[in-house]
N, C-alpha and C. Protein backbone atom coordinates (compact mmCIF):
# COMPACT_ATOMS: atom_id res chain seq x y z
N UNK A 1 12.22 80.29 -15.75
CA UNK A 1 12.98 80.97 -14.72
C UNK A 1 12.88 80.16 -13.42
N UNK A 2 14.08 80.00 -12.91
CA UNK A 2 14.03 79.04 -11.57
C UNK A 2 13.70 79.92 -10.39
N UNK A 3 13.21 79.62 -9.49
CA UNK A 3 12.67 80.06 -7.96
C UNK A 3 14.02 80.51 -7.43
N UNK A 4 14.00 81.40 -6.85
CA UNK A 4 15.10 82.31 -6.38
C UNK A 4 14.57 82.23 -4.49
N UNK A 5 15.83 82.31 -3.65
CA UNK A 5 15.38 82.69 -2.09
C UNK A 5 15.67 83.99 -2.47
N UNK A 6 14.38 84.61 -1.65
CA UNK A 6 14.15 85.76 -1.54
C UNK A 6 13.99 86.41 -0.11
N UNK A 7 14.91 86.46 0.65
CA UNK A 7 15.04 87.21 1.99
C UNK A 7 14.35 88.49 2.04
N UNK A 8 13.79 89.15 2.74
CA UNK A 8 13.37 90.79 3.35
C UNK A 8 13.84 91.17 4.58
N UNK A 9 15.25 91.87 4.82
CA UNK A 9 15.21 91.68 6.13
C UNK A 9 15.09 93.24 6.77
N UNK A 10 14.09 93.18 8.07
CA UNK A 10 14.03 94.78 8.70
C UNK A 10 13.71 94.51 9.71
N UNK A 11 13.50 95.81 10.26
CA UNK A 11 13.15 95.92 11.79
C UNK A 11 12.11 95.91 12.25
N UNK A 12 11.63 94.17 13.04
CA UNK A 12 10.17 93.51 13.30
C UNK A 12 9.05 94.65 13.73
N UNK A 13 10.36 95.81 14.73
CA UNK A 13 9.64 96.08 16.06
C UNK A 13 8.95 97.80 15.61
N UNK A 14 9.66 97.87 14.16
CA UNK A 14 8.80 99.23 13.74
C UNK A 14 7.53 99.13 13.35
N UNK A 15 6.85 99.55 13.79
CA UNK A 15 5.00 99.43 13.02
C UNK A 15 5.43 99.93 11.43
N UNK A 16 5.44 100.93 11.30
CA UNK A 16 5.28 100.71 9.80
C UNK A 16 6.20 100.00 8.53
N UNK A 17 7.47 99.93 9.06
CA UNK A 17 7.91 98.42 8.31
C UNK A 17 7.65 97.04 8.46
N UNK A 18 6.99 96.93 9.69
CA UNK A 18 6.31 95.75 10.04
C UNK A 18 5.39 95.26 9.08
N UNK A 19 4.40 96.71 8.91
CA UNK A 19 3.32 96.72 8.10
C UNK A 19 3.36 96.70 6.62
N UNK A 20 4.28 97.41 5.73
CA UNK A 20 5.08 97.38 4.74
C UNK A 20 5.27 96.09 4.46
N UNK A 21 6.28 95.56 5.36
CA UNK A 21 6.61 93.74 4.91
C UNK A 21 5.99 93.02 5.08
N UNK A 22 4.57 93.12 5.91
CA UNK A 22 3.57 91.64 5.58
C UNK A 22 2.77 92.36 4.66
N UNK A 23 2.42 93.33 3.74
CA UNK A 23 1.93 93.76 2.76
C UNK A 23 2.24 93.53 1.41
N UNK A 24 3.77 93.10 1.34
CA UNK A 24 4.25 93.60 -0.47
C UNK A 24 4.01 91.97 -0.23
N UNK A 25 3.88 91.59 -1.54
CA UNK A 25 3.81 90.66 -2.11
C UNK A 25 4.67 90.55 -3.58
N UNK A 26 5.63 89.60 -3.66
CA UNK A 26 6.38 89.31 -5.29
C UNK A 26 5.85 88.31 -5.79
N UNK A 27 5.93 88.46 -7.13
CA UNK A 27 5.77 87.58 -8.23
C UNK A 27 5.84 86.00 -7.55
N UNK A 28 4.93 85.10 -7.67
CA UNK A 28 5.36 83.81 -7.42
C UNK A 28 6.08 83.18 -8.48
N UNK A 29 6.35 83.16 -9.43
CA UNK A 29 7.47 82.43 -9.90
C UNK A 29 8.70 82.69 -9.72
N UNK A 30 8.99 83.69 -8.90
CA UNK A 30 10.71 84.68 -8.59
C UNK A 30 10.54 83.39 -7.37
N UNK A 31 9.57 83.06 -6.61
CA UNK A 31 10.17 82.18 -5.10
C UNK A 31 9.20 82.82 -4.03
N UNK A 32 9.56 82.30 -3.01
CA UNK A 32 9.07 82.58 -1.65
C UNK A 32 9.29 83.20 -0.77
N UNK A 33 8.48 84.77 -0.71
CA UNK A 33 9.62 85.97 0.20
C UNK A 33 9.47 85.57 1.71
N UNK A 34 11.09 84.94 2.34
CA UNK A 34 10.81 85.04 3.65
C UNK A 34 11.23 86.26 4.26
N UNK A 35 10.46 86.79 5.37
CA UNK A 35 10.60 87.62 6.03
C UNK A 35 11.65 87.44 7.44
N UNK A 36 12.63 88.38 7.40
CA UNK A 36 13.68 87.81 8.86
C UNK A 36 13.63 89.35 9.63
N UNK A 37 13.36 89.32 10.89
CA UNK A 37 13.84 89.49 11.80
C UNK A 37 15.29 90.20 12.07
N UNK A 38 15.74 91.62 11.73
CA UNK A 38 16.95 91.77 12.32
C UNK A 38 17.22 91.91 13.06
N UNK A 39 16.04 91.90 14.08
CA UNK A 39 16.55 92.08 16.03
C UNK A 39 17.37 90.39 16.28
N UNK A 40 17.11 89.58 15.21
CA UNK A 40 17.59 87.93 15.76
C UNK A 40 18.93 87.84 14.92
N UNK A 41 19.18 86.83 15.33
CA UNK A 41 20.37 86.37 14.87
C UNK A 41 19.96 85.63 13.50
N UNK A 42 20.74 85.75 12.89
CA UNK A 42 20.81 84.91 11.73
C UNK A 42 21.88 84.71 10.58
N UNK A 43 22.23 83.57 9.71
CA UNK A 43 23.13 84.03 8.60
C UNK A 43 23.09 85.32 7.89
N UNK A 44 21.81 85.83 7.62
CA UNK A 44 21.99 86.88 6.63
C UNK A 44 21.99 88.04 7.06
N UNK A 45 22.04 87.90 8.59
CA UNK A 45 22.10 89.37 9.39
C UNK A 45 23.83 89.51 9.45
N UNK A 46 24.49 88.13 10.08
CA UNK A 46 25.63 88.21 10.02
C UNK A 46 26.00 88.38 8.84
N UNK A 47 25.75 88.51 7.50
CA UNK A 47 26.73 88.35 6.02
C UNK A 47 26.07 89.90 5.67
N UNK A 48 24.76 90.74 6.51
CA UNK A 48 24.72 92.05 6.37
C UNK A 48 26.10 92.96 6.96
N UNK A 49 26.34 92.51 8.77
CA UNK A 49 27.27 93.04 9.23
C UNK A 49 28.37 92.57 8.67
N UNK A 50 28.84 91.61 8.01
CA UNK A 50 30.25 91.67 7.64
C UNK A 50 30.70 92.33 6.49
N UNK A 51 29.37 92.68 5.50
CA UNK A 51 29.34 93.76 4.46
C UNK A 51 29.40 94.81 4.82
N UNK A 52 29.15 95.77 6.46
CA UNK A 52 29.61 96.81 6.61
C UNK A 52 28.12 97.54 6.60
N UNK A 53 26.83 96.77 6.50
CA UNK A 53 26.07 97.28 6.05
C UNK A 53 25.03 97.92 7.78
N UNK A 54 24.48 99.19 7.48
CA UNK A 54 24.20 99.52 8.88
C UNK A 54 22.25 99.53 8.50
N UNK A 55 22.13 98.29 9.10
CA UNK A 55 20.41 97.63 8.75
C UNK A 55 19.69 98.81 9.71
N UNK A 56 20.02 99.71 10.71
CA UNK A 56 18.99 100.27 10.99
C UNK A 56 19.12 101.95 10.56
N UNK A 57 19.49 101.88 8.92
CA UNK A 57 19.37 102.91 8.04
C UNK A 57 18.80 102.34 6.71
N UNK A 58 18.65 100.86 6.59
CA UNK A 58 17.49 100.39 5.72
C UNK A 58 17.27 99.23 5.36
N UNK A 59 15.82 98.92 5.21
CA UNK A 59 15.85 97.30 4.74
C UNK A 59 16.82 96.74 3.61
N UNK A 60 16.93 95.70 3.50
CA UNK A 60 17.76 94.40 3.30
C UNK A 60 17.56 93.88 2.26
N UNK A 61 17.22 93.53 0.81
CA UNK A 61 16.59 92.32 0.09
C UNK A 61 17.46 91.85 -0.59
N UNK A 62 17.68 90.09 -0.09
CA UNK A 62 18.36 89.36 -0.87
C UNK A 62 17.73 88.47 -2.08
N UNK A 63 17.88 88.90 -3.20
CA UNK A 63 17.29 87.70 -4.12
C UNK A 63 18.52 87.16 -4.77
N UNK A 64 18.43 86.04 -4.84
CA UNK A 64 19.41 84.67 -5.45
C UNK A 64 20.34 85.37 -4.32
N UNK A 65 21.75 85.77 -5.10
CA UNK A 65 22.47 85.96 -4.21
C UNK A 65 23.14 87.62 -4.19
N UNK A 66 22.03 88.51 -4.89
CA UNK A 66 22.15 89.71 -4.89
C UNK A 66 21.65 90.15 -3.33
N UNK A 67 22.90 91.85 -3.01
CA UNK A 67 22.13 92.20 -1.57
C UNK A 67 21.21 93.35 -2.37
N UNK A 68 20.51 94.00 -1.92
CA UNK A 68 20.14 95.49 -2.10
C UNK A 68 19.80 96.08 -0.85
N UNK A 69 20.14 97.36 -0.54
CA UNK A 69 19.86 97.92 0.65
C UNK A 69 19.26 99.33 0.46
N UNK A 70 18.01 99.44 1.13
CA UNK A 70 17.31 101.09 1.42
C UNK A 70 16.99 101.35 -0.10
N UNK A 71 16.86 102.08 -0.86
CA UNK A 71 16.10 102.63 -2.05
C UNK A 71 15.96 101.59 -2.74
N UNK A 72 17.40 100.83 -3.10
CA UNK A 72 17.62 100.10 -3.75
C UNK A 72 16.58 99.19 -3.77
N UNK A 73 16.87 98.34 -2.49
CA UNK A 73 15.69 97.08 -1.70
C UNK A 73 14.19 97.29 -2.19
N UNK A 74 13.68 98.92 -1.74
CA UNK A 74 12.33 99.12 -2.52
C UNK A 74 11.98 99.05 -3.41
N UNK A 75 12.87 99.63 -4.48
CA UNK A 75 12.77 100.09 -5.59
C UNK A 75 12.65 98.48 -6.37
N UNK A 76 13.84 97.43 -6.17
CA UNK A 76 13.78 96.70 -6.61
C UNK A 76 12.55 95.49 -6.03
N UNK A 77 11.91 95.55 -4.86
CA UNK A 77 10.66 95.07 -4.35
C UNK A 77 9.77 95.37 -5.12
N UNK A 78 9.49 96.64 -5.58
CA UNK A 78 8.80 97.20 -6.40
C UNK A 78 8.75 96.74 -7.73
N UNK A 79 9.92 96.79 -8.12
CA UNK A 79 9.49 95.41 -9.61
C UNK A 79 9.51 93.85 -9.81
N UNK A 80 9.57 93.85 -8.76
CA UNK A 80 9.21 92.13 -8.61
C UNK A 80 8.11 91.83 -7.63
N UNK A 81 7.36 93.20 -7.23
CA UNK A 81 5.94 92.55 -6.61
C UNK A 81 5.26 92.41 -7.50
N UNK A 82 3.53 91.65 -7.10
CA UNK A 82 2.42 91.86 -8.31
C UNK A 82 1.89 92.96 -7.86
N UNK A 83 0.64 92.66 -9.18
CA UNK A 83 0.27 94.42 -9.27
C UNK A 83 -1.29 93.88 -8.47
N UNK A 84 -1.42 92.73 -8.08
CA UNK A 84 -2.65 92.39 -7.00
C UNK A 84 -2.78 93.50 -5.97
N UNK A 85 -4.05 94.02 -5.51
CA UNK A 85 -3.98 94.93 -4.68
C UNK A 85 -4.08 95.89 -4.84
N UNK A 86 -4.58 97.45 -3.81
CA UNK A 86 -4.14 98.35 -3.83
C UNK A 86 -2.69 99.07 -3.65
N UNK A 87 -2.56 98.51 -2.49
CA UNK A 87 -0.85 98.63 -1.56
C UNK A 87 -0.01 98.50 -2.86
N UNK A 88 0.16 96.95 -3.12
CA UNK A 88 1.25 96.31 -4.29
C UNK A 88 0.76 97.20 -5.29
N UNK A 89 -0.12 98.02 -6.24
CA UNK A 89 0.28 99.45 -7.14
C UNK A 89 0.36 100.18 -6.98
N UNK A 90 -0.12 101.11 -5.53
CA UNK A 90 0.58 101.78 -5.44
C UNK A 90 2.24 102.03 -4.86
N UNK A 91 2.60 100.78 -4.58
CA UNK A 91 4.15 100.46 -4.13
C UNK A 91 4.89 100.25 -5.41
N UNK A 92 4.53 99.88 -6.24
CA UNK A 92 5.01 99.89 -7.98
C UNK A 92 4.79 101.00 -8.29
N UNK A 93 3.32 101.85 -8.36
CA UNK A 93 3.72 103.50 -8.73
C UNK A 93 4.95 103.93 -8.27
N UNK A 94 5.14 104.69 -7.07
CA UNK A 94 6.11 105.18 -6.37
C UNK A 94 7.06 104.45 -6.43
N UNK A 95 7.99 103.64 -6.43
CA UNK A 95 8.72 103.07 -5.87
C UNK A 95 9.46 102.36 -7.01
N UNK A 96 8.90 102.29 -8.55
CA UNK A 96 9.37 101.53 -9.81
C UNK A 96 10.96 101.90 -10.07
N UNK A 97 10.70 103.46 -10.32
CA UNK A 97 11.69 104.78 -11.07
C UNK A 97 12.59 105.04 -9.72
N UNK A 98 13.99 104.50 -10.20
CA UNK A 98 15.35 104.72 -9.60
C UNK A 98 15.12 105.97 -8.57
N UNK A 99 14.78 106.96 -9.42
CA UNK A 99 15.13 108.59 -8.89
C UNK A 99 14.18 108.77 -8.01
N UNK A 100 12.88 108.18 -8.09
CA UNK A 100 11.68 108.39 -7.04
C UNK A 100 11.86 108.04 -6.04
N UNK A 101 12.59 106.27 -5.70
CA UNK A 101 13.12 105.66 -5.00
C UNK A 101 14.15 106.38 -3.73
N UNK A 102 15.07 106.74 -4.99
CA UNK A 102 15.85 107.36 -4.24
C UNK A 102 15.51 108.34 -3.26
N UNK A 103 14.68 109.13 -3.96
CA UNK A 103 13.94 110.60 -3.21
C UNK A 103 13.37 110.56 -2.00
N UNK A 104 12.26 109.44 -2.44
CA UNK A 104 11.83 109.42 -0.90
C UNK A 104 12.08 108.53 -0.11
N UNK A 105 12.54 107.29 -0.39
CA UNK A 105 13.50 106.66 0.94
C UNK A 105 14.00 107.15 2.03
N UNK A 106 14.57 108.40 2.09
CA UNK A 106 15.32 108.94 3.00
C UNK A 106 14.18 109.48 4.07
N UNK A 107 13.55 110.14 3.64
CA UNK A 107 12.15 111.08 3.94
C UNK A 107 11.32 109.97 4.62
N UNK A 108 11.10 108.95 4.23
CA UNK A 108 10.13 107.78 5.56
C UNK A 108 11.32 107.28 5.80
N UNK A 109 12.55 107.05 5.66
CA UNK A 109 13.17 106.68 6.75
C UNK A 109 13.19 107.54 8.11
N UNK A 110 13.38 108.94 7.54
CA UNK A 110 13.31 109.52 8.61
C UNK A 110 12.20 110.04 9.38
N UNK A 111 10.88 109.65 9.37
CA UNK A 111 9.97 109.66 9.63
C UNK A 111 9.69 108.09 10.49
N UNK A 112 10.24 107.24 9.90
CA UNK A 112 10.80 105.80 10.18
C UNK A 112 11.31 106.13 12.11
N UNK A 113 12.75 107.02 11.96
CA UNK A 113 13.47 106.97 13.20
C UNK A 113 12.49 108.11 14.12
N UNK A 114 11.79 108.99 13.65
CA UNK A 114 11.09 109.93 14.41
C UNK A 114 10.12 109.11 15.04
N UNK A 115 9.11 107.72 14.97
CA UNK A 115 8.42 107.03 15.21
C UNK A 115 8.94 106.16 15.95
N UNK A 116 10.13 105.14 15.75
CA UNK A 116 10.76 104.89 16.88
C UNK A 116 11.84 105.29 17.98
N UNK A 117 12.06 106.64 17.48
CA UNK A 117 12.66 107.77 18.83
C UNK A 117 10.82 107.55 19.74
N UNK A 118 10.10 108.19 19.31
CA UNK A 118 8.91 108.39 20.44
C UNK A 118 8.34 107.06 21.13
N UNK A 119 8.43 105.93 20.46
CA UNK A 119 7.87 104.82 21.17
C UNK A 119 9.30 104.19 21.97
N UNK A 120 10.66 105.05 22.02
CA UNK A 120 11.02 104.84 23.00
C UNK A 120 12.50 102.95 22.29
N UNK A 121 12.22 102.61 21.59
CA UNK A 121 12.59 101.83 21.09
C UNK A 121 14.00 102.10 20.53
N UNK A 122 15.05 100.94 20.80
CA UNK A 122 16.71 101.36 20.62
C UNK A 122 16.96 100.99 18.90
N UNK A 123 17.94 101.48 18.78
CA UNK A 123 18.56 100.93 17.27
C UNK A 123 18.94 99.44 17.61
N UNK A 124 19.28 98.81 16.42
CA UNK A 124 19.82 97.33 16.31
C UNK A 124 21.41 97.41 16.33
N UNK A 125 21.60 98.19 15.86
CA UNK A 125 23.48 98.93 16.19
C UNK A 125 24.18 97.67 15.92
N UNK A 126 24.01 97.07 14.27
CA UNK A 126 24.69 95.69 14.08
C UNK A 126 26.07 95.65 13.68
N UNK A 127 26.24 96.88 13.56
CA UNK A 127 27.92 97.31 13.33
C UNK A 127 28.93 97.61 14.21
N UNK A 128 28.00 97.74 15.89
CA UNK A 128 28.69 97.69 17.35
C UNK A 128 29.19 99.17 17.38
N UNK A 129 28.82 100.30 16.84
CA UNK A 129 29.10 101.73 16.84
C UNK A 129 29.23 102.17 18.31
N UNK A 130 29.88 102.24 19.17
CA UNK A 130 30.05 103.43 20.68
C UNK A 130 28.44 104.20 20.48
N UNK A 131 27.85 104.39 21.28
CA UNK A 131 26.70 105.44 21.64
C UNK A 131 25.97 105.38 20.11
N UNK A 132 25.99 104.35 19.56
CA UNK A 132 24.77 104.27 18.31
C UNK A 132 23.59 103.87 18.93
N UNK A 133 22.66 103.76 19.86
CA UNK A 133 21.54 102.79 20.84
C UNK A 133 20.54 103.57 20.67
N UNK A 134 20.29 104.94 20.48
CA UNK A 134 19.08 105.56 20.27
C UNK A 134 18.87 106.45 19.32
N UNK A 135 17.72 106.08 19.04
CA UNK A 135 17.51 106.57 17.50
C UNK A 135 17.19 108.73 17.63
């Protein structure tokens, strides 16, 4: 199997996706997960917004040249991390099974925007929405 780029892209400035993405770890023979920044500019932020895709309702993961976004992104993080660790099994427990994925994604997302409503911190609003700026 050839080495795949493997993008993660979210929001630097949330503590707990911050913490989340220097935690998971994938398989080293899938490639090298870089981590980006969607407060910055970049190709794959721009080829998020021109997909329509609204990054501050969920992380990002590009492998080869698949997107996945929010459950998806986890769910599929989840089977291509190792099982090294506590974090990385229990992020494969939860997070393997489609429907689990699905379930609670929404639920720390929104626990996600309740954490950066209080620290005061704006959305990334990469889709240019009128009055999208606070979470």
């Amino acid at each position: 199997m050839s080495r795949a780029e493997v993008l993660l892209v979210y929001d630097k400035e949330c503590p707990a996706c911050n913490n989340y993405c220097q935690m998971i770890r994938i398989k080293e023979s899938l490639g090298d997960l870089k981590i980006v920044n969607a407060r910055e500019q970049s190709d794959i932020m721009r080829e998020i917004t021109e997909q329509g895709i609204d990054i501050d309702q969920g992380m990002v993961l590009k492998l080869g040249g698949e997107i996945y976004y929010g459950a998806d992104a986890i769910q599929k993080l989840a089977l291509i991390s190792t099982r090294a660790g506590i974090f990385n099994r229990v992020n494969y427990w939860l997070f393997q099974s489609r429907i689990l994925a699905r379930t609670l994604y929404p639920v720390l997302r929104y626990f996600r925007n309740l954490l950066l409503k209080a620290l005061g911190k704006t959305k990334i609003n990469n889709l240019g929405v009128n009055g999208n700026d606070k979470f």
